[in-house]
Protein backbone atom coordinates (compact mmCIF):
# COMPACT_ATOMS: atom_id res chain seq x y z
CA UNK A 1 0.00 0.00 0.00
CA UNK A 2 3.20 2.37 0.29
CA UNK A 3 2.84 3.53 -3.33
CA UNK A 4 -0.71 3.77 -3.16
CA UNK A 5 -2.48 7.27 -1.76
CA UNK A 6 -5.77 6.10 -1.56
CA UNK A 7 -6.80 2.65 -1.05
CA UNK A 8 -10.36 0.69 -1.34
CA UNK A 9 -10.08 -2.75 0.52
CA UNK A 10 -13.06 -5.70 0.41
CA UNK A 11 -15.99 -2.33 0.29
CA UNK A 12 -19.22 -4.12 0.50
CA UNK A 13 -22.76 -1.16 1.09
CA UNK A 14 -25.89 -2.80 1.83
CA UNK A 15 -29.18 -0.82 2.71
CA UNK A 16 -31.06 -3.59 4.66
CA UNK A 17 -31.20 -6.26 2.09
CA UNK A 18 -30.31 -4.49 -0.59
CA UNK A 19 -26.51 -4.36 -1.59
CA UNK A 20 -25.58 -1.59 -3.38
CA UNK A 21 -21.73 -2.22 -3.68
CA UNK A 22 -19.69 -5.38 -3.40
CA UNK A 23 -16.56 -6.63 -3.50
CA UNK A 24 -14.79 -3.40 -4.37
CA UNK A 25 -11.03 -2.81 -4.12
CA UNK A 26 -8.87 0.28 -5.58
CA UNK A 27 -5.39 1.51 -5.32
CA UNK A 28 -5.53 4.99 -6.63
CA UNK A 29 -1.74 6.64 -7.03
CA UNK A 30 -0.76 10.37 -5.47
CA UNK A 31 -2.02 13.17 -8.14
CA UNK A 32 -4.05 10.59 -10.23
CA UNK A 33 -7.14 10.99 -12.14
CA UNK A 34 -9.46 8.31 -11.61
CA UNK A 35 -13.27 8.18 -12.93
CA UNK A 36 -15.78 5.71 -11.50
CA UNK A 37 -18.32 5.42 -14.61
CA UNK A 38 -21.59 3.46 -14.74
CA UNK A 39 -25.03 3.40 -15.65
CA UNK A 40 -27.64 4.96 -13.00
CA UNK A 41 -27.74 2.44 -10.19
CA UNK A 42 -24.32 1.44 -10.30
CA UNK A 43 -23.16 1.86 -6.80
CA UNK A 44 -20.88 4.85 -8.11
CA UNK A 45 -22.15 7.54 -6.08
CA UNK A 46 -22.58 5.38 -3.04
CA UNK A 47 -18.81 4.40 -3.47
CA UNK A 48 -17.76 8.04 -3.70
CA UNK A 49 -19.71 8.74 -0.50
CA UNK A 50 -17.85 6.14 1.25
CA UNK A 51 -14.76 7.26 0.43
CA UNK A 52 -15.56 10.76 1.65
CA UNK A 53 -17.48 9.64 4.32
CA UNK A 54 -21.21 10.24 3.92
CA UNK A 55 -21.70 6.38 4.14
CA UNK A 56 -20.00 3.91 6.05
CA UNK A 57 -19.17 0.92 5.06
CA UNK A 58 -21.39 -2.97 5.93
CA UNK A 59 -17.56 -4.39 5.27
CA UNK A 60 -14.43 -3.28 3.95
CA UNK A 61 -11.82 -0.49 4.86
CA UNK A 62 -11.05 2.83 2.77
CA UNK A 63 -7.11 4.50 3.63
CA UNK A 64 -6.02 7.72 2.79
CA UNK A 65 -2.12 8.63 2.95
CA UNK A 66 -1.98 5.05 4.32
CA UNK A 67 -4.52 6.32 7.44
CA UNK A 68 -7.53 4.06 7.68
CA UNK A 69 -10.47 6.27 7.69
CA UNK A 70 -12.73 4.47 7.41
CA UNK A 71 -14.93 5.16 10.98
CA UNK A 72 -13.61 8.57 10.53
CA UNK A 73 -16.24 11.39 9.96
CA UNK A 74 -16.75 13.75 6.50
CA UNK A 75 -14.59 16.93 8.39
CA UNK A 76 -12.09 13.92 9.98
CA UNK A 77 -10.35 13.27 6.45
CA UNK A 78 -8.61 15.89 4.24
CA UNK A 79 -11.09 15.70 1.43
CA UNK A 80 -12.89 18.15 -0.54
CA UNK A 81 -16.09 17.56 -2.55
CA UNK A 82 -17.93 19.22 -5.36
CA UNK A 83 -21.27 18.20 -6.17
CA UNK A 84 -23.36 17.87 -8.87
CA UNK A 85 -25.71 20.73 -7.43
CA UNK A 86 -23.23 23.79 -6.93
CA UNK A 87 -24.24 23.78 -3.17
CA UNK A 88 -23.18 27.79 -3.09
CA UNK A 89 -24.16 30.19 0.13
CA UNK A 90 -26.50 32.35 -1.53
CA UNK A 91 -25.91 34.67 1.11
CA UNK A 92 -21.96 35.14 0.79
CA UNK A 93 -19.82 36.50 -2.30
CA UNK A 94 -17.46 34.15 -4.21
CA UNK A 95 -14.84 35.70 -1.93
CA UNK A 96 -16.60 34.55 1.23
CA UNK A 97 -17.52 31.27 -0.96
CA UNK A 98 -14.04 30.17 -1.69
CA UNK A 99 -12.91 30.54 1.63
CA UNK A 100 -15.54 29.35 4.07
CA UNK A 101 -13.19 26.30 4.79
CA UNK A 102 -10.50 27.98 5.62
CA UNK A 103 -12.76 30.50 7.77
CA UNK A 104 -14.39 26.96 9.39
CA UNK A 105 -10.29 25.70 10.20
CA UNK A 106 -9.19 28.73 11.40
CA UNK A 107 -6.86 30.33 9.47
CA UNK A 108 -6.12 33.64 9.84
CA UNK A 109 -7.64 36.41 7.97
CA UNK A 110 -4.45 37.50 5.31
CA UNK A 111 -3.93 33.45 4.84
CA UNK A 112 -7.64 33.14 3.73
CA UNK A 113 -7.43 36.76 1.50
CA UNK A 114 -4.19 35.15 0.12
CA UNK A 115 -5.55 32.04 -0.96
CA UNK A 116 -8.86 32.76 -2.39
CA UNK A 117 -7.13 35.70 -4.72
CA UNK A 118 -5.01 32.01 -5.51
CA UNK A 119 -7.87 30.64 -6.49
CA UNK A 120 -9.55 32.76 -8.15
CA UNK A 121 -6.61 33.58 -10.01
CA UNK A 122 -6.51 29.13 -11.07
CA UNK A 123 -10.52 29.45 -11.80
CA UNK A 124 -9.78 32.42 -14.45
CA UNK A 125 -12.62 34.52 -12.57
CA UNK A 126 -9.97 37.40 -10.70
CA UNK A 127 -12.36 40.10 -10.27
CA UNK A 128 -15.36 37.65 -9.38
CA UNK A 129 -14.61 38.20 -5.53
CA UNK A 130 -16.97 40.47 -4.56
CA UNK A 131 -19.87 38.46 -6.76
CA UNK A 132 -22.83 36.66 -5.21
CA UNK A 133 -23.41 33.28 -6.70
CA UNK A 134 -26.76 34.77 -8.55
CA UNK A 135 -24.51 36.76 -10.53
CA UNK A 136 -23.07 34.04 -12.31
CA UNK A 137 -23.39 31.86 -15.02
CA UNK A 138 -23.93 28.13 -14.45
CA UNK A 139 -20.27 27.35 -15.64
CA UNK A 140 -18.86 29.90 -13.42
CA UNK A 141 -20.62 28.82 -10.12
CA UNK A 142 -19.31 25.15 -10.84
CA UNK A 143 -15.94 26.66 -10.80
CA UNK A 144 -16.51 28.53 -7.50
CA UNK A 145 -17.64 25.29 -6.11
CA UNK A 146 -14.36 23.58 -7.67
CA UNK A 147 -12.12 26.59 -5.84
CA UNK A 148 -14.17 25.91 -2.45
CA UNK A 149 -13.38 22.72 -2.35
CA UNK A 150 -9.60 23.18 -3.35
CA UNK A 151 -9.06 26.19 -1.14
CA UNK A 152 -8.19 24.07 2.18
CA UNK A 153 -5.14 21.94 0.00
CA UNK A 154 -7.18 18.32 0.54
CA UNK A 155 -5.57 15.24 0.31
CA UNK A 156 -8.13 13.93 -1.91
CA UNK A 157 -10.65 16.07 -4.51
CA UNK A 158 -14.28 14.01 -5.06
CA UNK A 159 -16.32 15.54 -7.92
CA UNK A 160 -20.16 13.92 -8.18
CA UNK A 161 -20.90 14.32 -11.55
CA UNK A 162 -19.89 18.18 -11.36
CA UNK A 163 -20.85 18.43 -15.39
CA UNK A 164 -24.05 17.40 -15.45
CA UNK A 165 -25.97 20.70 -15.50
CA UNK A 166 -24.42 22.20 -18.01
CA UNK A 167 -25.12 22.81 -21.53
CA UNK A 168 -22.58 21.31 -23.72
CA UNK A 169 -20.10 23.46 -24.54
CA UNK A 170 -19.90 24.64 -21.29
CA UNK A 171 -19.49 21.33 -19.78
CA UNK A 172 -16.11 20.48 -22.90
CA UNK A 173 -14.88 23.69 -21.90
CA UNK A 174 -15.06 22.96 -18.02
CA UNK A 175 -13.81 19.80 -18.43
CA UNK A 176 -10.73 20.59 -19.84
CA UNK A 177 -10.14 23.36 -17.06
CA UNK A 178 -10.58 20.94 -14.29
CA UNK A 179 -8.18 18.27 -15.65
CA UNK A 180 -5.80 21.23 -16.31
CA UNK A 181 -6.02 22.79 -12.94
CA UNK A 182 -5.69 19.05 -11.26
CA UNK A 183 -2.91 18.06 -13.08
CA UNK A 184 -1.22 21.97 -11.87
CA UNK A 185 -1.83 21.39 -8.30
CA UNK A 186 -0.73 17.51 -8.36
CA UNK A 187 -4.27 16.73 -6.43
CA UNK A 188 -5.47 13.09 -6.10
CA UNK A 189 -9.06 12.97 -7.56
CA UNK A 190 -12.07 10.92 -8.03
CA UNK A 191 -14.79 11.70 -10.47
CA UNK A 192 -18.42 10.38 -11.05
CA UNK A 193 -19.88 10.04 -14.03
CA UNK A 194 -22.35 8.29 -16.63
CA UNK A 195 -20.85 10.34 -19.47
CA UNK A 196 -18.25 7.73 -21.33
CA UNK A 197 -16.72 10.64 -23.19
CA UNK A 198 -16.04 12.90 -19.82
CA UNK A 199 -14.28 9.71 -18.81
CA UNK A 200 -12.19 8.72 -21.53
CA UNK A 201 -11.10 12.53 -22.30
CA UNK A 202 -10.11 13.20 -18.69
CA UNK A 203 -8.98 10.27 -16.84
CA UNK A 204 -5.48 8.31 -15.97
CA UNK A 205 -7.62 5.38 -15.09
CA UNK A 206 -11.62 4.79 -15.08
CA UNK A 207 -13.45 2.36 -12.95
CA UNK A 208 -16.51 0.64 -15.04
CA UNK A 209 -18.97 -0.07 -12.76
CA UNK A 210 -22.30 -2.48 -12.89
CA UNK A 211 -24.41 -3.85 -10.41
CA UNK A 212 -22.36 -2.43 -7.35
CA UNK A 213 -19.15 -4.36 -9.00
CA UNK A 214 -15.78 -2.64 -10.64
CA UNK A 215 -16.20 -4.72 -13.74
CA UNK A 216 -12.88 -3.78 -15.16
CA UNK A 217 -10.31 -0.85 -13.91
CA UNK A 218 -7.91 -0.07 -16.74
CA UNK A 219 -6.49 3.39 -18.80
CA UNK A 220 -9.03 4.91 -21.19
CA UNK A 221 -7.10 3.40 -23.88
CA UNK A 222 -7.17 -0.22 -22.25
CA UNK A 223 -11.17 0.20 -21.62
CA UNK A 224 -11.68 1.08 -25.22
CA UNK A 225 -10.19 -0.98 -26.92
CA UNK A 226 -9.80 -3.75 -24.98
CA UNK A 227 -13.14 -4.08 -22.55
CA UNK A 228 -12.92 -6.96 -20.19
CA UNK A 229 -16.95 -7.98 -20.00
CA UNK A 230 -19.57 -8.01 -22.78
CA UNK A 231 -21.35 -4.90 -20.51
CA UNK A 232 -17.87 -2.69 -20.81
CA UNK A 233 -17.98 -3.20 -24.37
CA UNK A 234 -21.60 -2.29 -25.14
CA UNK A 235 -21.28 0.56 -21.93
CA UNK A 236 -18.08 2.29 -23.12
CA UNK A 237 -18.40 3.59 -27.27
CA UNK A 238 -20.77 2.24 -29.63
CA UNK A 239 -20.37 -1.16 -30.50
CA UNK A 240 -21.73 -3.35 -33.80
CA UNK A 241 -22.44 -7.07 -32.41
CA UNK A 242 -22.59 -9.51 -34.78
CA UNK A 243 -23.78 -13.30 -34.34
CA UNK A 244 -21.76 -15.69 -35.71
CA UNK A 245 -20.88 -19.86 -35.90
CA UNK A 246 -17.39 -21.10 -35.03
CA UNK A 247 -16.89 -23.09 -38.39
CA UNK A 248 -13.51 -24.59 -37.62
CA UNK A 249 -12.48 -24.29 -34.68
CA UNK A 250 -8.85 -25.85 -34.81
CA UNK A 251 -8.34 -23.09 -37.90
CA UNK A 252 -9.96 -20.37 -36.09
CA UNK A 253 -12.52 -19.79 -38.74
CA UNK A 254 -15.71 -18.63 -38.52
CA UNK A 255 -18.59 -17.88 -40.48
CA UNK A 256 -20.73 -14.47 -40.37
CA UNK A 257 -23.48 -12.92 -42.43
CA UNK A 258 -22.38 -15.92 -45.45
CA UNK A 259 -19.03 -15.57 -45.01
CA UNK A 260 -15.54 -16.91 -43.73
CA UNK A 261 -13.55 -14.91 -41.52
CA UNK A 262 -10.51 -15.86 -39.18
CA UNK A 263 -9.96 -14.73 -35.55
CA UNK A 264 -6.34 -17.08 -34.84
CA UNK A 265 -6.83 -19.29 -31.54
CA UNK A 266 -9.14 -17.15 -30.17
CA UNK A 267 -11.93 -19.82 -30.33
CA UNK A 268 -9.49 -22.56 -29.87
CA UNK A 269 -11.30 -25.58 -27.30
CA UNK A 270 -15.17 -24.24 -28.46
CA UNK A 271 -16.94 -26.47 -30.90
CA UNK A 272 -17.84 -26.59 -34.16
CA UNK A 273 -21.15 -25.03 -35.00
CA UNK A 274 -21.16 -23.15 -31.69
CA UNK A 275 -22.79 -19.86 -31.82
CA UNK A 276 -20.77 -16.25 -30.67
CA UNK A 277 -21.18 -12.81 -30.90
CA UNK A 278 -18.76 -10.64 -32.45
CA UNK A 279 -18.35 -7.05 -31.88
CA UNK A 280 -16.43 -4.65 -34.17
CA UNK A 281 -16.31 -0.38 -33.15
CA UNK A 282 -17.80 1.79 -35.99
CA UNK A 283 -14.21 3.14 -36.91
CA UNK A 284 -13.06 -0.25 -37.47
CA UNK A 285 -15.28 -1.03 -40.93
CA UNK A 286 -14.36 0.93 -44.06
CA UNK A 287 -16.03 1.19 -46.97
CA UNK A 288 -14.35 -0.72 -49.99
CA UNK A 289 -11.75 -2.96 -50.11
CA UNK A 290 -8.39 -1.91 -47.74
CA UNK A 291 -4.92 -3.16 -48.02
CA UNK A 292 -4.16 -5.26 -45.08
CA UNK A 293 -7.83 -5.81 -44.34
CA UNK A 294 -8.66 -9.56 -43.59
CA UNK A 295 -12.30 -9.37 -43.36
CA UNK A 296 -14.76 -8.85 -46.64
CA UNK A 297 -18.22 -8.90 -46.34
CA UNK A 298 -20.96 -7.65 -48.56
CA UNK A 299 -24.10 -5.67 -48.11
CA UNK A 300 -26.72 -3.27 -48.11
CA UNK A 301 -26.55 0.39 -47.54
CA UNK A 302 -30.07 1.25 -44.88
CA UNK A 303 -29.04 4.76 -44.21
CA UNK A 304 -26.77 7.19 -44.11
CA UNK A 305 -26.35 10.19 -41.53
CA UNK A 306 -24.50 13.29 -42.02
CA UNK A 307 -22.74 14.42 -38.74
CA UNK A 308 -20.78 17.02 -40.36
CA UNK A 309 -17.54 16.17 -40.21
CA UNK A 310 -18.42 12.19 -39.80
CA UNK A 311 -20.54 10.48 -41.93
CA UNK A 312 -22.40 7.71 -40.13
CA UNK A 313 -23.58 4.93 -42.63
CA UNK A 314 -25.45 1.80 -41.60
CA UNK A 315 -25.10 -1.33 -44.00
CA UNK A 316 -27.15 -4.51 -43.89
CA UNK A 317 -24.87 -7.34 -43.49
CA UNK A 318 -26.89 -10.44 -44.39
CA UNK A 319 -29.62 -9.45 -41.53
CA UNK A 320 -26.89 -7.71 -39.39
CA UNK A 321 -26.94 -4.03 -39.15
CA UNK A 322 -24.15 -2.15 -38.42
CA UNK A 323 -22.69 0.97 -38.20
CA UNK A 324 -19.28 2.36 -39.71
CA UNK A 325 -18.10 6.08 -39.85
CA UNK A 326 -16.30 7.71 -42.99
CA UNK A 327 -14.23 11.00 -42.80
CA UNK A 328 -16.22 13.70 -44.66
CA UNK A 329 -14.97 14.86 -47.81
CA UNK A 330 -15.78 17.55 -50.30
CA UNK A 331 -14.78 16.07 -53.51
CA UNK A 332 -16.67 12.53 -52.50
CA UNK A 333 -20.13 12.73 -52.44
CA UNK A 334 -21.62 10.28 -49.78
CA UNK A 335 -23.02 6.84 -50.22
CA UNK A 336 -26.51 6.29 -51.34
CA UNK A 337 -29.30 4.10 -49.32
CA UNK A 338 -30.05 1.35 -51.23
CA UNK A 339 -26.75 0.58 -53.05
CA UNK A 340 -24.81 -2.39 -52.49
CA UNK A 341 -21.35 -2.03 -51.10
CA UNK A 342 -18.39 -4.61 -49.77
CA UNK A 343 -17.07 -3.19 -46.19
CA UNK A 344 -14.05 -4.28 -44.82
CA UNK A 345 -12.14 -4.87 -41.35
CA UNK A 346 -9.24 -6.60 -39.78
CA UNK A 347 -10.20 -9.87 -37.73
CA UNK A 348 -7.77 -8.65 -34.99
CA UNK A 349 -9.89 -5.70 -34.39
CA UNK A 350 -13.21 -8.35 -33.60
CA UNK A 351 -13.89 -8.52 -30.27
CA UNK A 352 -15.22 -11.94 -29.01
CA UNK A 353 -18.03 -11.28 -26.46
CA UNK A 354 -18.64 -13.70 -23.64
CA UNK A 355 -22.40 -15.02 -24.43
């Protein structure tokens, strides 16, 4: 646990009989980014509030800085929180705001002026100090709340789902100013979300939740690309599952929508005539023929979406729909619904989902 600033160990939550989060462990490393990200229901929130010490714990022991805190109270641990509600004192300016913690601990009066021109100078919003909260824009109050809870120097930073209220260019925007300002100050932080994007943009490591469980912990890349569970796949980016029939197994061929494809060993043991599902990401299928492209299927064009600078086009693959996305280009007009095209892929790309 040495190299480890904050650790999860064995977390079970039940609310009577009703368990809400189970078996969860997490080593999360000094100044890292992690995101816990999940459907609603998840146990994400509840996990967060354990670790900041809303909830306790049925089982299981949470350590920060090596300390086990886990009996300890919310204003017993070095943590600061921002919610998803901005949770401002309508009453006090962004000034009195950003430094009500410090105000609460004591400090004295040119410490607490000294650090909230600090951060206010971090939040871009210098000559918002003498502001009330109702004087501010959505994005702007979020960032208050982010400077309130940074103001005291926590050992930890939770953020539940701090985006959520915000229209969304305000919410790209913020994002990038949060991961910006964390990575300046070196803070250890945990973030909630549902959003897959907010996740994969922002984090060192994200935690997929389901049903109370981690179902795999791994870098945004590593989640992506190579998801763990047939729910990480279909949670995290869009996903094109196709049913197919292990044809040879020894060979590693199988057949899909009339046609022959190989995936290596990856069905080696499984049975001839055995049914699986095979998943490919949209940005994996081209249109055409490609050099280096193992898999060749033909099919039916059903639609085609313009996204601007994506074009989104959905072919019938011998009953199969599924999507692929082209660059956008000028001097090529889109496809046309109806035509017949050949799409191709690389079987190393082809996820094999667990049935």
């Amino acid at each position: 646990m040495s190299d480890q600033f904050l650790s999860i160990r064995q977390v079970r939550k039940a609310f009577g009989p009703t368990v809400v989060v189970q078996e969860f462990n997490l080593d999360v490393k000094q100044g890292e980014f992690v995101s816990f990200l999940g459907p609603s229901g998840c146990g994400k929130t509840t996990m967060l509030r354990i670790v900041a010490g809303f909830e306790e714990p049925s089982v299981g022991q949470v350590f920060i800085g090596g300390k086990d805190v886990t009996r300890l109270k919310p204003n017993q641990r070095n943590i600061g929180m921002v919610f998803q509600a901005y949770a401002l004192f309508p009453n006090m300016t962004v000034a009195g705001n950003i430094g009500f913690g410090l105000k609460v601990a004591g400090k004295p009066a040119a410490e607490i002026r000294s650090r909230v021109a600090e951060m206010l100078e971090l939040i871009k919003l210098p000559d918002f100090g003498n502001r009330y909260p109702y004087q501010l824009s959505g994005g702007q109050q979020q960032r208050v709340a982010l400077a309130r809870a940074m103001a005291p120097r926590p050992q930890v930073l939770l953020l539940d789902e701090p985006l959520s209220a915000l229209d969304a260019k305000v919410r790209v925007s913020l994002r990038e100013e949060i991961r910006t300002i964390q990575k300046e100050l070196g803070i250890t932080t945990v973030f909630v979300t549902h959003d897959q994007e907010e996740a994969l943009s922002m984090s060192d490591r994200i935690v997929v939740m389901y049903d109370g469980r981690a179902e795999q912990v791994g870098t945004p890349f590593e989640i992506y690309n190579r998801p763990a569970t047939r729910f990480v796949a279909g949670f995290v980016g869009t996903l094109n599952v196709i049913e197919g029939t292990i044809a040879d197994p020894a060979a590693g061929v199988v057949t899909i929508a009339g046609g022959e494809i190989s995936v290596g060993n990856r069905v080696a043991g499984r049975k001839a005539g055995e049914a699986l599902s095979l998943a490919l990401r949209p940005e994996a299928i081209a249109l055409g023929r490609r050099e280096g492209r193992d898999g060749l299927v033909t099919g039916t064009i059903r639609e085609v979406s313009f996204l601007g600078s994506v074009i989104r086009v959905r072919v019938d693959m011998g009953g199969a729909l599924v999507s692929l996305d082209t660059f956008n280009s000028p001097a090529s007009p889109p496809p046309v619904a109806g035509e017949r095209a050949e799409i191709s892929f690389s079987s190393s790309d082809m996820l094999i989902l667990d049935r």
